[in-house]
Protein backbone atom coordinates (compact mmCIF):
# COMPACT_ATOMS: atom_id res chain seq x y z
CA UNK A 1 62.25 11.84 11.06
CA UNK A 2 64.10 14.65 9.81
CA UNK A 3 66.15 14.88 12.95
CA UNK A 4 67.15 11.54 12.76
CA UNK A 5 68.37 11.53 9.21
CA UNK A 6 70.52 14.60 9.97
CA UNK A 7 71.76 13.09 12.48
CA UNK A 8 72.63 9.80 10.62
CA UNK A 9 74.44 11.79 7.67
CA UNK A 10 76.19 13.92 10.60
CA UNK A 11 77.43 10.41 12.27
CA UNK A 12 78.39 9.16 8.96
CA UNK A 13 80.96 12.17 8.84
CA UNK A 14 82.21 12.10 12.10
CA UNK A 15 83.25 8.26 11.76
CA UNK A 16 84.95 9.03 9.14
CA UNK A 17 87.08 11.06 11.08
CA UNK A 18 87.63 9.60 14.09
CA UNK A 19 88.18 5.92 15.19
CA UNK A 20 85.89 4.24 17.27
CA UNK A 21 86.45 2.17 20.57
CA UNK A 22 86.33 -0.92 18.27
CA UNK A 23 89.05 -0.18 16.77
CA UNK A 24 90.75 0.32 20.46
CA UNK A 25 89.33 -3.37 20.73
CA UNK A 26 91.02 -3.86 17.46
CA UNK A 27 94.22 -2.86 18.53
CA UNK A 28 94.41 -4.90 21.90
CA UNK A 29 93.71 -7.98 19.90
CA UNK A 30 96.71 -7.44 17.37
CA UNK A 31 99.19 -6.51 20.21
CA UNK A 32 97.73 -8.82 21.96
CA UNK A 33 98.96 -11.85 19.05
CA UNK A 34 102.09 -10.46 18.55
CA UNK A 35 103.08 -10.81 22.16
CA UNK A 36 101.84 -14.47 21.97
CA UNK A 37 104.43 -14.90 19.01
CA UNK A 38 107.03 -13.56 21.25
CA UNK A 39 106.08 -15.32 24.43
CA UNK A 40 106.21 -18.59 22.29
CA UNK A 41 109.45 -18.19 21.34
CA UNK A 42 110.39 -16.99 24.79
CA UNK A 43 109.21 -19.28 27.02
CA UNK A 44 110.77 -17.84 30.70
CA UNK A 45 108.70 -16.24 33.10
CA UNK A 46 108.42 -13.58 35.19
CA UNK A 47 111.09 -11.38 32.62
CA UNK A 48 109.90 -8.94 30.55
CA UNK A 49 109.39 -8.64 26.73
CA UNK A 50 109.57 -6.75 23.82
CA UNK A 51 106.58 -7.09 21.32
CA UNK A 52 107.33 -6.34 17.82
CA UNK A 53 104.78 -3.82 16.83
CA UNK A 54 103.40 -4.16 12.61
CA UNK A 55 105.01 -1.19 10.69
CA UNK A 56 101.22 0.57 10.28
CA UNK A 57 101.05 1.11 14.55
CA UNK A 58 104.67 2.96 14.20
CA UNK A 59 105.06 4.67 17.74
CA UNK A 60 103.19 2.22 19.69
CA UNK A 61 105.13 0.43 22.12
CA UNK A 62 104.30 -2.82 24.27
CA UNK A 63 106.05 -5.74 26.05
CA UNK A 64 104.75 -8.65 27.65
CA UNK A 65 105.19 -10.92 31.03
CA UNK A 66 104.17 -14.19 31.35
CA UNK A 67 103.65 -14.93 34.77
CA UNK A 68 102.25 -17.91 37.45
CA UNK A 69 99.28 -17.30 38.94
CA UNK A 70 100.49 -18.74 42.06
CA UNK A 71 103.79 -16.20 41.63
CA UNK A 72 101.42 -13.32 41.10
CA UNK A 73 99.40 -13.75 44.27
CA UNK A 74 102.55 -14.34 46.26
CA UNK A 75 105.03 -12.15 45.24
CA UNK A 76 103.48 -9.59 42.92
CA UNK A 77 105.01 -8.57 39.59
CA UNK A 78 107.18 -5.28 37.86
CA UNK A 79 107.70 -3.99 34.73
CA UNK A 80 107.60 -1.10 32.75
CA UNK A 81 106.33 1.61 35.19
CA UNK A 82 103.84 -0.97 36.71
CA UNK A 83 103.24 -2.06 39.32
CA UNK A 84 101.53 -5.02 40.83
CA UNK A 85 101.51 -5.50 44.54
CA UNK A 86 101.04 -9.47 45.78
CA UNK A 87 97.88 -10.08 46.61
CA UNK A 88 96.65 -10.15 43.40
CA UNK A 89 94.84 -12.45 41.55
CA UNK A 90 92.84 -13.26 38.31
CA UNK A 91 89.05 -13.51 38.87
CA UNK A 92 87.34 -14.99 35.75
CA UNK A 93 88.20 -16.98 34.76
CA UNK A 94 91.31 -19.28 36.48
CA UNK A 95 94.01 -19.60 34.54
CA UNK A 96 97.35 -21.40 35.75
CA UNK A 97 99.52 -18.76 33.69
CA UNK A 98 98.91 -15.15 32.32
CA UNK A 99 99.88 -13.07 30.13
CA UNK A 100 100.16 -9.10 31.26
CA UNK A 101 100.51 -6.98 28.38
CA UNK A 102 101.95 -3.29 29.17
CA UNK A 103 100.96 -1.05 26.04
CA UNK A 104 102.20 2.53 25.24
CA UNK A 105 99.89 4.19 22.75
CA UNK A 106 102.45 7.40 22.45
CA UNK A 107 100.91 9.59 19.28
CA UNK A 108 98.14 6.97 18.78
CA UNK A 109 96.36 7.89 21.96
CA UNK A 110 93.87 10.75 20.66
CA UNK A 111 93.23 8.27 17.52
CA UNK A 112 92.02 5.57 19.64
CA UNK A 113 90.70 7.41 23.26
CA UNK A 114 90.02 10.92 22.13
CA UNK A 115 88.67 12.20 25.23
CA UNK A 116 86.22 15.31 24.78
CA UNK A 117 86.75 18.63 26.91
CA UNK A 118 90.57 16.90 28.21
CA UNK A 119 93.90 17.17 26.68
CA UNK A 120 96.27 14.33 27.08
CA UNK A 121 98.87 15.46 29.22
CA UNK A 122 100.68 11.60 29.05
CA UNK A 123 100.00 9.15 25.93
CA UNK A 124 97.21 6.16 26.85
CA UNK A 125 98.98 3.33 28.87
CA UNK A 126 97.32 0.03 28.65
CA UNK A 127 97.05 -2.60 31.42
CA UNK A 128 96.03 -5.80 30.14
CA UNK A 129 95.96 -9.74 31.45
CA UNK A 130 95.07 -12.61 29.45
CA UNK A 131 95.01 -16.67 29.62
CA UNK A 132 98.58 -17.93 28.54
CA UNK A 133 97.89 -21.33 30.06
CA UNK A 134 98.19 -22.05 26.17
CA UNK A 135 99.87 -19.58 23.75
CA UNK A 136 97.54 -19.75 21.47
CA UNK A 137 95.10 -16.58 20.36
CA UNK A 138 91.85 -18.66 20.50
CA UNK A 139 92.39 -19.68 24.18
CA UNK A 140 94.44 -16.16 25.44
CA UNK A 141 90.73 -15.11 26.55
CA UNK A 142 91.07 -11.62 28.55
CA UNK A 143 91.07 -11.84 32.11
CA UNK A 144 89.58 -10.07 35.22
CA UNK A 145 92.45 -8.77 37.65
CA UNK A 146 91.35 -8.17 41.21
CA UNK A 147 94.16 -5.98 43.88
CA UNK A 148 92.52 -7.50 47.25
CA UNK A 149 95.62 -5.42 49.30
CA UNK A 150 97.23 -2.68 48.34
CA UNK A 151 96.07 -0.69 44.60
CA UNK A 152 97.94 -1.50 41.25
CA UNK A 153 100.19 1.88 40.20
CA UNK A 154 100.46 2.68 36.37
CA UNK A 155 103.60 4.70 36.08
CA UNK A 156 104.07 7.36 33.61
CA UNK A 157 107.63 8.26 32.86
CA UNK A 158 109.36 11.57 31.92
CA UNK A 159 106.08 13.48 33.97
CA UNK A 160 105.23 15.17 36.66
CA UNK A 161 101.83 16.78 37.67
CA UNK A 162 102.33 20.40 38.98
CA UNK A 163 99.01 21.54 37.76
CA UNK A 164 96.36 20.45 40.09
CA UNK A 165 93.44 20.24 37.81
CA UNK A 166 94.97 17.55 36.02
CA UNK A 167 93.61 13.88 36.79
CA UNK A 168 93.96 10.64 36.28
CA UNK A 169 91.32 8.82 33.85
CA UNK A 170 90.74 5.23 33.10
CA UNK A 171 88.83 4.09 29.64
CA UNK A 172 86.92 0.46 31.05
CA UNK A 173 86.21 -1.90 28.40
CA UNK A 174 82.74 -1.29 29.19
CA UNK A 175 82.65 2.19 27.38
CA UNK A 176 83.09 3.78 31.01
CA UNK A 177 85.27 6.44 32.13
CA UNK A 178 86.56 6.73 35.27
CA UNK A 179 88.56 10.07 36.71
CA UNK A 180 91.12 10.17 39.58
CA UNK A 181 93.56 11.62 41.67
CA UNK A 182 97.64 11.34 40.43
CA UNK A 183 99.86 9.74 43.37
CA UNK A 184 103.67 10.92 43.51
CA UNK A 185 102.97 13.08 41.26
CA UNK A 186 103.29 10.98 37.79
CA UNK A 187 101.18 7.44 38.66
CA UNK A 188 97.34 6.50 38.64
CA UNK A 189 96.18 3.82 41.14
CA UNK A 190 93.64 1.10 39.91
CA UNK A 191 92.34 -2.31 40.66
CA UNK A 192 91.27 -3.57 37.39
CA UNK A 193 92.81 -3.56 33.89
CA UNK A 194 91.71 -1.25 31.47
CA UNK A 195 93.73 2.22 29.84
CA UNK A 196 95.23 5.07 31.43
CA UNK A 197 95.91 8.62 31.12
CA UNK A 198 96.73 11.86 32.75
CA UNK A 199 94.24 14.66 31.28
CA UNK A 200 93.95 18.12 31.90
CA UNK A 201 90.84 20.15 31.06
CA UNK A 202 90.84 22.23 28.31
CA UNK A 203 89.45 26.00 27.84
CA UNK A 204 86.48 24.68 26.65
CA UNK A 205 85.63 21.89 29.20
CA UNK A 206 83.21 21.82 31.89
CA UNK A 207 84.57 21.72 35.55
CA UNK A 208 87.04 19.63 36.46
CA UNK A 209 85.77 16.21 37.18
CA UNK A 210 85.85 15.22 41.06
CA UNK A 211 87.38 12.02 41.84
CA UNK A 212 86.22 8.53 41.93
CA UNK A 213 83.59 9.99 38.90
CA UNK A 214 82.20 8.21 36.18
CA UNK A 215 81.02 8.87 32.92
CA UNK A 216 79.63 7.02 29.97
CA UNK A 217 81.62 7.70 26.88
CA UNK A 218 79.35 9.58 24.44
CA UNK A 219 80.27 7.62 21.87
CA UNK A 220 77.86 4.53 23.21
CA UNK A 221 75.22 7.07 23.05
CA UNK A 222 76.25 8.27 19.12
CA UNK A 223 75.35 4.02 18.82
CA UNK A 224 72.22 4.37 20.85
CA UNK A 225 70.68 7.16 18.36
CA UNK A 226 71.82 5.32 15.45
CA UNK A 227 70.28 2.47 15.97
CA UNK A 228 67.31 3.98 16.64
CA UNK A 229 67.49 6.33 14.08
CA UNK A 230 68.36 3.67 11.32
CA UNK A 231 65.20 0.77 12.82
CA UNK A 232 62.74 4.19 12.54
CA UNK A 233 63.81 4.96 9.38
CA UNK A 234 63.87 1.39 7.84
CA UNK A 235 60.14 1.18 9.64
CA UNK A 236 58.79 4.23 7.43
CA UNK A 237 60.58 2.84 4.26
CA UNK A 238 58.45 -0.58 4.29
CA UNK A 239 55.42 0.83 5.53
CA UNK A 240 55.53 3.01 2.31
CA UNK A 241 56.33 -0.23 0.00
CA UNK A 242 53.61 -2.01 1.70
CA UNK A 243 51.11 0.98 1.34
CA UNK A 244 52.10 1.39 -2.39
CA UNK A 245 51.82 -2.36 -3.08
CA UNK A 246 48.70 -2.13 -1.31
CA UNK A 247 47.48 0.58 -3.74
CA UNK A 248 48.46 -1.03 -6.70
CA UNK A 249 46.78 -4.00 -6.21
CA UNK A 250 43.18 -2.16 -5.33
CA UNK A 251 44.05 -0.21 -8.37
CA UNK A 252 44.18 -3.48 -10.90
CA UNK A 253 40.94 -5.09 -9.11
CA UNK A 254 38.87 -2.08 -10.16
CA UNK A 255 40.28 -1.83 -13.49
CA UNK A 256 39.65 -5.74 -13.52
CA UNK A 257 36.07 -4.95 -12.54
CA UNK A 258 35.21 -2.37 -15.11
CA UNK A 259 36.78 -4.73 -17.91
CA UNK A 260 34.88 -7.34 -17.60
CA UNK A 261 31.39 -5.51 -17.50
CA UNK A 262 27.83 -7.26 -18.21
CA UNK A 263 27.58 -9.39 -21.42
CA UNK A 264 25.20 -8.54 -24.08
CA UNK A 265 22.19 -10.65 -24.91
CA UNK A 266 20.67 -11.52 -28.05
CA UNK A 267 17.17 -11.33 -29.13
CA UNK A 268 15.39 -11.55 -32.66
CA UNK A 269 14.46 -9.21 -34.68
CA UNK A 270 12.10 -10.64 -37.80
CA UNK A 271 14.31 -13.77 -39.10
CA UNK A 272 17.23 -11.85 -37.87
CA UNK A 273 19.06 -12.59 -34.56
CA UNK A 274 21.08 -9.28 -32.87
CA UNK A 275 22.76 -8.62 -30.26
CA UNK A 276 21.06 -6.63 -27.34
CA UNK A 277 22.07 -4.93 -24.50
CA UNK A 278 19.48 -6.10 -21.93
CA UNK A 279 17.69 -9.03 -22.01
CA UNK A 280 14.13 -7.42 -21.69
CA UNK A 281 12.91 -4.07 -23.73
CA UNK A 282 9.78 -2.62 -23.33
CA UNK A 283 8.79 -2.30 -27.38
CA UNK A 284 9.64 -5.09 -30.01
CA UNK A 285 11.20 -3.42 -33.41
CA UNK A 286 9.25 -4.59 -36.22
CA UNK A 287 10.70 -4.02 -40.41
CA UNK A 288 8.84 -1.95 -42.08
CA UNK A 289 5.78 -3.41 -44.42
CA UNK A 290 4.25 -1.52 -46.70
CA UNK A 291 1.06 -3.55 -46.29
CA UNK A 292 1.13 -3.74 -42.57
CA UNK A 293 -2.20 -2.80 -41.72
């Protein structure tokens, strides 16, 4: 019990401190509205653009491409540093149009994907697709892409890998982490959205990570314990309550009990009635007569 409440007040601190991958989630979701705004104002597809960023993300970057599904399967699409070969298509669900969001988390990336044992050798690229059948946020639901020929490349600009333990990692919206090899020396290959990096190990870090691995971000873990930690904790807490109420009320029936005792009788004593204790005694009192015989 003690373990857990340490741990508790020690989680407690270290959210403080660092953002969790809700707040990731949190972030997609507000780029992910402003590049509706834009798209509705600019309706052509297949050209890339700008998305104004709010003033509290300065240094994030991200622009937008509204595309045919039709287009995207056929012909593939371009922009930014990625690249999507033809052949692709949305999975789940259909949607007519979509919406590929290219985000650059530049000085914002530790904040939102801090990665433990790896440096970020290249800020956190995100590779996003989502319903723009309708430009509207409660119907730009997020979308599955699926690279049936050749790999999708996310292109990191201004780098080039010359150290070899450096790798590629992708952050799934599942909480996963997936690690990689770096193609052409500044590009990770994928087939499904999610966010990129280049990492390198750090002094303290365990061996490099071979490729194709996957971990589970410790963070979902961190969750794990708390919740078990907190429903534990809350379980001792009303099993007390209950025992004390439990207590008190045994407490008040004996008191109750001792209260009310046995009543006294009455019995006569010459002309005189008083009470008595029991209802039977062995020897009658009898007043003193000075001519009693």
């Amino acid at each position: 019990m003690m373990g857990c409440l340490f741990i508790l007040a020690f989680l407690l601190l270290l959210g403080s401190s660092r953002t969790e991958s809700s707040g990731a989630d949190s972030l997609d979701a507000v780029l992910r509205d402003s590049a509706l705004g834009a798209l509705a104002r600019l309706r052509r597809t297949g050209v890339a653009y700008r998305v104004p960023v709010p003033a509290n993300l300065s240094g994030v970057d991200a622009s937008v491409m509204r595309v045919r599904g039709g287009s995207l399967r056929s012909r593939g699409a371009s922009f930014e540093g990625l690249t999507i070969p033809p052949n692709t298509t949305a999975s789940t669900p259909y949607a007519q149009r979509l919406m590929i969001l290219h985000e650059n988390l530049s000085n914002w990336s530790d904040s939102y994907f801090a990665l433990p044992g790896y440096a970020f050798a290249t800020p956190v690229i995100g590779f996003l697709a989502y319903n723009a059948s309708v430009l509207d946020p409660s119907h730009a639901e997020k979308l599955e892409i699926d690279a049936n020929g050749d790999p999708i490349s996310i292109g990191f600009a201004n780098f080039e890998s010359l150290n070899p333990p450096m790798r590629c990692v992708r952050f799934g919206v599942d909480g996963s982490v997936r690690f990689d090899r770096i193609v052409a020396g500044n590009a990770c290959l994928t087939n499904q959205t999610g966010h990129f990096a280049i990492v390198v190990p750090t002094m303290n870090s365990p061996s490099p990570a071979p490729e194709g691995a996957r971990i589970t971000r410790k963070g979902r873990r961190w969750k794990v314990w708390v919740v078990a930690c907190g429903v534990g904790v809350g379980g001792v807490v009303m099993v007390g309550l209950v025992g004390v109420a439990v207590v008190k009320v045994m407490e008040n029936k004996k008191m109750e009990v001792s209260e009310e005792g046995e009543a006294l009788g009455a019995m006569w004593v010459g002309r005189s009635r008083m009470p008595s204790a029991a209802p039977m005694i062995r020897t009658q009192p009898l007043i003193d007569d000075e001519h009693a015989p």
